[in-house]
PDB file of N, CA and C in Angstrom:
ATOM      1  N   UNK A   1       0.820  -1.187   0.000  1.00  0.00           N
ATOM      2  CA  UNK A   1       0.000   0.000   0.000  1.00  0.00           C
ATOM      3  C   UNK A   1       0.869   1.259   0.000  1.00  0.00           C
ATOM      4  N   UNK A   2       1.904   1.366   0.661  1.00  0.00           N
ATOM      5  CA  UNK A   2       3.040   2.470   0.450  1.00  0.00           C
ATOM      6  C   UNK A   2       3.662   3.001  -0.413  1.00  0.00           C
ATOM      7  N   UNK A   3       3.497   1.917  -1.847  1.00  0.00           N
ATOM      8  CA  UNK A   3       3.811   2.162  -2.544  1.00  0.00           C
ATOM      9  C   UNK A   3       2.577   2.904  -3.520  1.00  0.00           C
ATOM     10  N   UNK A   4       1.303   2.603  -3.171  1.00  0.00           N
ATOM     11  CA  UNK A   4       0.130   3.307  -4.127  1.00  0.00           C
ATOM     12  C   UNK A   4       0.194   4.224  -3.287  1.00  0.00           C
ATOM     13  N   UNK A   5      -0.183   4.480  -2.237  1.00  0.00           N
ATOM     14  CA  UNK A   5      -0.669   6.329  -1.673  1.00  0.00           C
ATOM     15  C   UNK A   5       1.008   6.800  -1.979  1.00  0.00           C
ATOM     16  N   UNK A   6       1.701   6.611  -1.129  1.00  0.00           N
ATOM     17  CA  UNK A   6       3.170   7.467  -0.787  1.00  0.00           C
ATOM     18  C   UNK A   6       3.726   7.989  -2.060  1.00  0.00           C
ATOM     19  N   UNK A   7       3.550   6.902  -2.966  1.00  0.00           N
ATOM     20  CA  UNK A   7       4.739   7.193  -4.311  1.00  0.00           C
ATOM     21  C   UNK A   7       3.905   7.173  -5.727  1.00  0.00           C
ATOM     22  N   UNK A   8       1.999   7.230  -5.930  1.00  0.00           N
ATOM     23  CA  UNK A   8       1.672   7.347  -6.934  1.00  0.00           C
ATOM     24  C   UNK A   8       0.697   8.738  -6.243  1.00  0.00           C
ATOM     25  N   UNK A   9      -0.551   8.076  -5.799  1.00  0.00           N
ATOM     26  CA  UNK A   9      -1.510   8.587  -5.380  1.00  0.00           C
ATOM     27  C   UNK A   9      -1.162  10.147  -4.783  1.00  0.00           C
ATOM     28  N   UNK A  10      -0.888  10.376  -4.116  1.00  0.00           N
ATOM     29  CA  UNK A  10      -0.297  11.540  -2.879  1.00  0.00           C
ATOM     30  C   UNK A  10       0.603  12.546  -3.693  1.00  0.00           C
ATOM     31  N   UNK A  11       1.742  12.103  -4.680  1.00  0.00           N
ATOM     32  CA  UNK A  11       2.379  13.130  -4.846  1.00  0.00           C
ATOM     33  C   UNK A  11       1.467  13.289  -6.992  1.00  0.00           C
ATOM     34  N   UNK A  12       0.926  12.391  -6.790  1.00  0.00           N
ATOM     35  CA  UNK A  12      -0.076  13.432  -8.029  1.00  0.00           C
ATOM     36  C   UNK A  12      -0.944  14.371  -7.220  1.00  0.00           C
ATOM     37  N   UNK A  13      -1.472  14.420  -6.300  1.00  0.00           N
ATOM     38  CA  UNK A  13      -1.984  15.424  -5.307  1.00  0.00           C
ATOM     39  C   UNK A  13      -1.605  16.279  -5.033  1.00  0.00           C
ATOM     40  N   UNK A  14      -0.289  16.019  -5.210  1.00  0.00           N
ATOM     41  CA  UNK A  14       0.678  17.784  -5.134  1.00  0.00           C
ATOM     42  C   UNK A  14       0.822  17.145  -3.677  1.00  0.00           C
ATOM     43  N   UNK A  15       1.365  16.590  -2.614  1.00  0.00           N
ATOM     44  CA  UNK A  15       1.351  16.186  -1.219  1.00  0.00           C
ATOM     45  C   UNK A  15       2.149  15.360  -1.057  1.00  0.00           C
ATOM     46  N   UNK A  16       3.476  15.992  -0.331  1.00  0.00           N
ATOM     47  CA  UNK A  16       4.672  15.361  -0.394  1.00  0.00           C
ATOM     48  C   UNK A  16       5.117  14.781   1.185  1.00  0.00           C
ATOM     49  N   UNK A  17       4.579  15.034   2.159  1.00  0.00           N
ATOM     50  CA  UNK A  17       4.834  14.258   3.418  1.00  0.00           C
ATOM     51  C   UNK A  17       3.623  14.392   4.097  1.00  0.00           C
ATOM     52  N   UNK A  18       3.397  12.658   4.018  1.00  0.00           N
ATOM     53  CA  UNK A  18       1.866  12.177   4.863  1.00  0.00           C
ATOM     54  C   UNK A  18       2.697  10.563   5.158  1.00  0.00           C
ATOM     55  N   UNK A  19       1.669  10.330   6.122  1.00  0.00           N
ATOM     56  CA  UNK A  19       1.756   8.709   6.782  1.00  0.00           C
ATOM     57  C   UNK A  19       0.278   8.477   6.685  1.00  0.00           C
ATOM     58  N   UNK A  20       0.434   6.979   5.973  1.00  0.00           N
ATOM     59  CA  UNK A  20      -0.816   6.708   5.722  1.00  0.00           C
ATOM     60  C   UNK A  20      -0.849   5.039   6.109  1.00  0.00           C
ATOM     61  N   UNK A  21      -1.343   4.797   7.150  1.00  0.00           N
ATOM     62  CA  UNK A  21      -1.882   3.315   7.603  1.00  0.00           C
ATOM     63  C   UNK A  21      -3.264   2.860   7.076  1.00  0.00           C
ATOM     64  N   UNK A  22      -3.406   1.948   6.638  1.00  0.00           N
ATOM     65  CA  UNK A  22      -4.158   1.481   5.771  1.00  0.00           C
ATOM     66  C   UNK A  22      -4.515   0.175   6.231  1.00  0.00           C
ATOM     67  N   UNK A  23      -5.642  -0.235   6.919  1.00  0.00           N
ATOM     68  CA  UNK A  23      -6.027  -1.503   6.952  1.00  0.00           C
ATOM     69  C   UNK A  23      -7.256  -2.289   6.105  1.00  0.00           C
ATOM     70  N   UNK A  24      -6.956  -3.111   5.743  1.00  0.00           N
ATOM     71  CA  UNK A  24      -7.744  -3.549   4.406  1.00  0.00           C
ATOM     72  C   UNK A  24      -8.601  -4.998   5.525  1.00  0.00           C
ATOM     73  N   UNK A  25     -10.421  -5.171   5.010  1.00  0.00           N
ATOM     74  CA  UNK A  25     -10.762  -5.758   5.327  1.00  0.00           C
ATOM     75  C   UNK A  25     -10.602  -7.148   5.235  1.00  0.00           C
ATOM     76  N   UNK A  26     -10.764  -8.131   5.917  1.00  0.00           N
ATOM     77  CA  UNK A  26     -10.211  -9.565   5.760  1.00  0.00           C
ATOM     78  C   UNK A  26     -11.331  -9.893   4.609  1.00  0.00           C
ATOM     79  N   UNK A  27     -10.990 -10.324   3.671  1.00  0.00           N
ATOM     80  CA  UNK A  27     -12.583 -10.811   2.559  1.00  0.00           C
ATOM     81  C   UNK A  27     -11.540 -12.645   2.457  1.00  0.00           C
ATOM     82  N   UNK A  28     -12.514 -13.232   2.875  1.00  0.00           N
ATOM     83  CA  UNK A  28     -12.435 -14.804   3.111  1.00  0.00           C
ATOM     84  C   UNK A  28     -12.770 -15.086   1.591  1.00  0.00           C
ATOM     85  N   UNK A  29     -14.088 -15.196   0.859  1.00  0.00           N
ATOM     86  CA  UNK A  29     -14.614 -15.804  -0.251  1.00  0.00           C
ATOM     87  C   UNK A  29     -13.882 -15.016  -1.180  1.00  0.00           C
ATOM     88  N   UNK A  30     -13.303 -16.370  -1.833  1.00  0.00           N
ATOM     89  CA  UNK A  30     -12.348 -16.221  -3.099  1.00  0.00           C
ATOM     90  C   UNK A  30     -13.502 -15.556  -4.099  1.00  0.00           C
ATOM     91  N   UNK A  31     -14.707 -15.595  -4.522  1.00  0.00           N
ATOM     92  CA  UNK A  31     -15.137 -14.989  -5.343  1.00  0.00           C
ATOM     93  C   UNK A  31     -15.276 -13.398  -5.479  1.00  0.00           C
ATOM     94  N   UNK A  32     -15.566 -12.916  -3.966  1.00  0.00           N
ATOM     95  CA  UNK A  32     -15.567 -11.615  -3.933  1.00  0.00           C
ATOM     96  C   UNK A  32     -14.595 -11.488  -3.720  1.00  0.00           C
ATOM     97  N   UNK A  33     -13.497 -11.732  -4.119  1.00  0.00           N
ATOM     98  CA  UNK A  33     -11.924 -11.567  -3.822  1.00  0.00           C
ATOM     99  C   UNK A  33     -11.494 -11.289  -5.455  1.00  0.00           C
ATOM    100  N   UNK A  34     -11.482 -12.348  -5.938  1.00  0.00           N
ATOM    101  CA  UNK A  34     -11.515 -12.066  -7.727  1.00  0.00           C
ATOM    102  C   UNK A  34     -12.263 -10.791  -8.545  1.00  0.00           C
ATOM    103  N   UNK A  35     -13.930 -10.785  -7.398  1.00  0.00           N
ATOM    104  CA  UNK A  35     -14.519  -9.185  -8.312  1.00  0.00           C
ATOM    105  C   UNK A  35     -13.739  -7.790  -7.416  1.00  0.00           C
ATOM    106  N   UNK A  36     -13.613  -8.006  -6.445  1.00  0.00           N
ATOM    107  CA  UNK A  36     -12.833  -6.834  -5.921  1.00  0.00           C
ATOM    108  C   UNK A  36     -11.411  -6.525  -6.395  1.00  0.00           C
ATOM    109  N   UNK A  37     -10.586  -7.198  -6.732  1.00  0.00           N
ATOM    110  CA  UNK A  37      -9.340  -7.490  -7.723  1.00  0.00           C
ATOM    111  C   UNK A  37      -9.632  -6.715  -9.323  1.00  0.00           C
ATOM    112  N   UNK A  38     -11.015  -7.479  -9.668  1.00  0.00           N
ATOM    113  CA  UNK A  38     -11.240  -7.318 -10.984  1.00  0.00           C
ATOM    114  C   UNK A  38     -11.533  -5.672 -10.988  1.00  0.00           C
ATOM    115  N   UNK A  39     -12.898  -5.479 -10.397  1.00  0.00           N
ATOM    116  CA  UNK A  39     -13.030  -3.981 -10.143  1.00  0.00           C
ATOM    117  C   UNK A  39     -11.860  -2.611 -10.368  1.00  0.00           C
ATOM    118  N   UNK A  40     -11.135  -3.527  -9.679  1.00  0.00           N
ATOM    119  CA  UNK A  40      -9.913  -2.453  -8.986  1.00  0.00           C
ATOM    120  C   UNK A  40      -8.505  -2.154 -10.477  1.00  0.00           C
ATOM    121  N   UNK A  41      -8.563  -3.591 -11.184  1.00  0.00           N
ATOM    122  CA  UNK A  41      -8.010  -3.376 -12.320  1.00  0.00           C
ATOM    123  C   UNK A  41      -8.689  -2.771 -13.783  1.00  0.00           C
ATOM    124  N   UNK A  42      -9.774  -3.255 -13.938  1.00  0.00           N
ATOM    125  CA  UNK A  42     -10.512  -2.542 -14.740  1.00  0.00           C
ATOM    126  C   UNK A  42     -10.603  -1.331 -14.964  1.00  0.00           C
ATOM    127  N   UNK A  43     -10.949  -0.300 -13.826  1.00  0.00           N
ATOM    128  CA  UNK A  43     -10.529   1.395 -13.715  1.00  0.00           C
ATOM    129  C   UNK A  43      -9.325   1.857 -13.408  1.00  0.00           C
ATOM    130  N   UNK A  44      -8.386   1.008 -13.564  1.00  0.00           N
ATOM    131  CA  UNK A  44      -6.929   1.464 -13.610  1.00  0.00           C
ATOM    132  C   UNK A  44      -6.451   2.094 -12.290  1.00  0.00           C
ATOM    133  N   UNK A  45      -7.297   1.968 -11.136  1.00  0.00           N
ATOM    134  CA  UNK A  45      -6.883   2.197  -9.899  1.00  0.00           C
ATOM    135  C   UNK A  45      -5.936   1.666  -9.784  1.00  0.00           C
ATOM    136  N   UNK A  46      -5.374   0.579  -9.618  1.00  0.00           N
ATOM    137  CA  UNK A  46      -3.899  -0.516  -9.557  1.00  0.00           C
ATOM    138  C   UNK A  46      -4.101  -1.228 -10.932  1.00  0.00           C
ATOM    139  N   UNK A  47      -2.317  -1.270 -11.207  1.00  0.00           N
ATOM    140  CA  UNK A  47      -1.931  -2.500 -12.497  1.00  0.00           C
ATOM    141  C   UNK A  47      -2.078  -3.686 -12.354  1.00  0.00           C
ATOM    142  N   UNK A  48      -2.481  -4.592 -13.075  1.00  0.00           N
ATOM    143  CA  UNK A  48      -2.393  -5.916 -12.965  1.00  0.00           C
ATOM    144  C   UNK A  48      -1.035  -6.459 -12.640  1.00  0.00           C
ATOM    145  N   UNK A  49      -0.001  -5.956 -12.477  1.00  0.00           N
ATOM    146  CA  UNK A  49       1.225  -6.727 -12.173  1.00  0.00           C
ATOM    147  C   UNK A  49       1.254  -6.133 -10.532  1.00  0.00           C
ATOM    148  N   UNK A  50       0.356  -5.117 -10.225  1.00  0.00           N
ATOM    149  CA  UNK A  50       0.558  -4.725  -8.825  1.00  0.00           C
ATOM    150  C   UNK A  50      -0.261  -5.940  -8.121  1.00  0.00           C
ATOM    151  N   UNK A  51      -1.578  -6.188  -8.640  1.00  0.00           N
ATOM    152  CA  UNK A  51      -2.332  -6.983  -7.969  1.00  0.00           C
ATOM    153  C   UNK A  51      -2.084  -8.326  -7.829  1.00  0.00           C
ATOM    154  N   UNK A  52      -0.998  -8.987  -8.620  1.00  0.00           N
ATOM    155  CA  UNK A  52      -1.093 -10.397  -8.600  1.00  0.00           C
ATOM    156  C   UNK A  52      -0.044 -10.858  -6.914  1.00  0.00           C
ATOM    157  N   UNK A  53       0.435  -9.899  -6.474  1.00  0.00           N
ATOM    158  CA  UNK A  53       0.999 -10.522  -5.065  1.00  0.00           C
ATOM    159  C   UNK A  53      -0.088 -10.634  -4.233  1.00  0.00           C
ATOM    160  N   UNK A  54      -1.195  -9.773  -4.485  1.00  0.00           N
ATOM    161  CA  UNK A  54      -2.411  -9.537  -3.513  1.00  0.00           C
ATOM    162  C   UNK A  54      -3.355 -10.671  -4.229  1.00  0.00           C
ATOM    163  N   UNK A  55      -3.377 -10.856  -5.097  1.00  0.00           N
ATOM    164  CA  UNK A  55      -4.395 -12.028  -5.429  1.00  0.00           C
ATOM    165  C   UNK A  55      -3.745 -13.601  -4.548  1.00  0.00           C
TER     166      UNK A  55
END
């Protein structure tokens, strides 16, 4: 995640020193795991080579 807010997100914002903790919900079912993945690549929020450690 440090690497999307700190070093993409934040300094296209013009915002060069923040701390950002980030806790992501536990999602158990692999299916809503695949559409939340999918979602998230589709609108170019994250790359597909970002997401495959998280898949």
């Amino acid at each position: 995640m440090n690497e999307i807010f700190n070093k993409r997100l934040f300094p296209a914002m013009g915002i060069s020193r923040v701390k950002a903790v980030v806790r992501a919900p536990s999602i158990i079912d692999s299916a809503d795991r695949k559409s939340i993945l999918d979602f998230i690549a589709d609108r170019g929020i994250m790359l597909v080579r970002d997401l495959v450690p998280i898949a």
